[in-house]
Protein backbone atom coordinates (compact mmCIF):
# COMPACT_ATOMS: atom_id res chain seq x y z
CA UNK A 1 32.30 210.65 3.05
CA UNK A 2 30.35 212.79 5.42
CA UNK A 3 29.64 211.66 8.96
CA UNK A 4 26.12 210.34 9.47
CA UNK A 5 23.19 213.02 9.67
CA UNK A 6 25.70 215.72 7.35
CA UNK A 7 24.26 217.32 4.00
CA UNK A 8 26.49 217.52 1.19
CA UNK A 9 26.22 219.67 -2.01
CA UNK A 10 27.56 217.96 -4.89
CA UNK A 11 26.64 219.15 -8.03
CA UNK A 12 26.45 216.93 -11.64
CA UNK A 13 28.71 214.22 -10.44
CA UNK A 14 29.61 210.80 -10.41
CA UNK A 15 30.19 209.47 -7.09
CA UNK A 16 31.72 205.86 -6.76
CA UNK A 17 31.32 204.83 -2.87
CA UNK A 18 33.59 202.31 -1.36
CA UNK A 19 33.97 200.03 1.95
CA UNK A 20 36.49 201.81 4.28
CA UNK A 21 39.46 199.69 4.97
CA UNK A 22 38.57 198.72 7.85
CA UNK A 23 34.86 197.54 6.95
CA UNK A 24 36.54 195.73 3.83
CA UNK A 25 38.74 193.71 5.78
CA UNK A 26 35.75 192.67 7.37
CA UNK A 27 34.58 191.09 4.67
CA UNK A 28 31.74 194.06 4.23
CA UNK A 29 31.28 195.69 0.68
CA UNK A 30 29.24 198.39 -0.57
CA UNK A 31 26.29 197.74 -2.50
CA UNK A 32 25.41 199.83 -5.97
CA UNK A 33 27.67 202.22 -4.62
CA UNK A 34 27.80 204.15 -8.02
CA UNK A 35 25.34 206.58 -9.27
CA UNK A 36 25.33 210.47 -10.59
CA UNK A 37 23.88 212.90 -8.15
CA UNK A 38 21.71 215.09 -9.36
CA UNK A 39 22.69 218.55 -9.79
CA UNK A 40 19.62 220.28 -7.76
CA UNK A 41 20.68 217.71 -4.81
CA UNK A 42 21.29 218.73 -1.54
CA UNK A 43 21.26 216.31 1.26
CA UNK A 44 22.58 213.11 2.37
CA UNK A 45 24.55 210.29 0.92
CA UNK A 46 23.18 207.20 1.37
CA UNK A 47 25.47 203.84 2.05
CA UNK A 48 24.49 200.45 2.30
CA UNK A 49 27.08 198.20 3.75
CA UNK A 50 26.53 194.09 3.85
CA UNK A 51 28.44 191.96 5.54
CA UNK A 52 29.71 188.88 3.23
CA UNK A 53 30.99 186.72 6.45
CA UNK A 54 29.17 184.57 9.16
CA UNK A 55 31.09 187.23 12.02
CA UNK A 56 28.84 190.15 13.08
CA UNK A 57 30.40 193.32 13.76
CA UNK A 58 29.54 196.63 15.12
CA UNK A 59 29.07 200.01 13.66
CA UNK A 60 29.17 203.12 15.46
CA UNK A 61 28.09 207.00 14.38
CA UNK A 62 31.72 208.17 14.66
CA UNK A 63 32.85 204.86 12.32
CA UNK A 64 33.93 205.75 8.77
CA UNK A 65 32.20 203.29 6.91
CA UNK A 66 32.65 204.25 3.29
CA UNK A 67 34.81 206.68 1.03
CA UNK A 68 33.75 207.93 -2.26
CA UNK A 69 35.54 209.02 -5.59
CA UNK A 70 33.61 211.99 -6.78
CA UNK A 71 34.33 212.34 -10.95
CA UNK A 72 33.07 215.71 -12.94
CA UNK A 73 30.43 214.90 -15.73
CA UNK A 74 31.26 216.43 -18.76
């Protein structure tokens, strides 16, 4: 995933998003973190992490908080 604040150019795709590792072990998932980006898009991604335990935790700007798979659509 891009770092906070970066624009990404992904044309006609799928994009499944996922909790990074570390976030996961947390007990943090992503939510609706599949959709198909439009192919005139050009801007950010947007994540939305929640936190499934009773633990808070901290997230920074430099913290990768997500991957994504990124599958052509035919």
């Amino acid at each position: 995933m891009p770092a906070a604040g970066d624009r990404v150019a992904v044309e006609a795709h799928d994009v499944l998003a996922c909790a990074a590792a570390k976030f996961a072990r947390k007990g943090c998932i992503v939510i609706d973190g599949s959709g198909t980006v439009d192919s005139d898009h050009r801007g950010s991604l947007i994540v939305c992490l929640v936190n499934l335990k009773a633990e808070a935790f901290s997230v920074t700007r430099e913290d990768r908080i997500a991957q994504a798979v990124i599958a052509h659509v035919p």
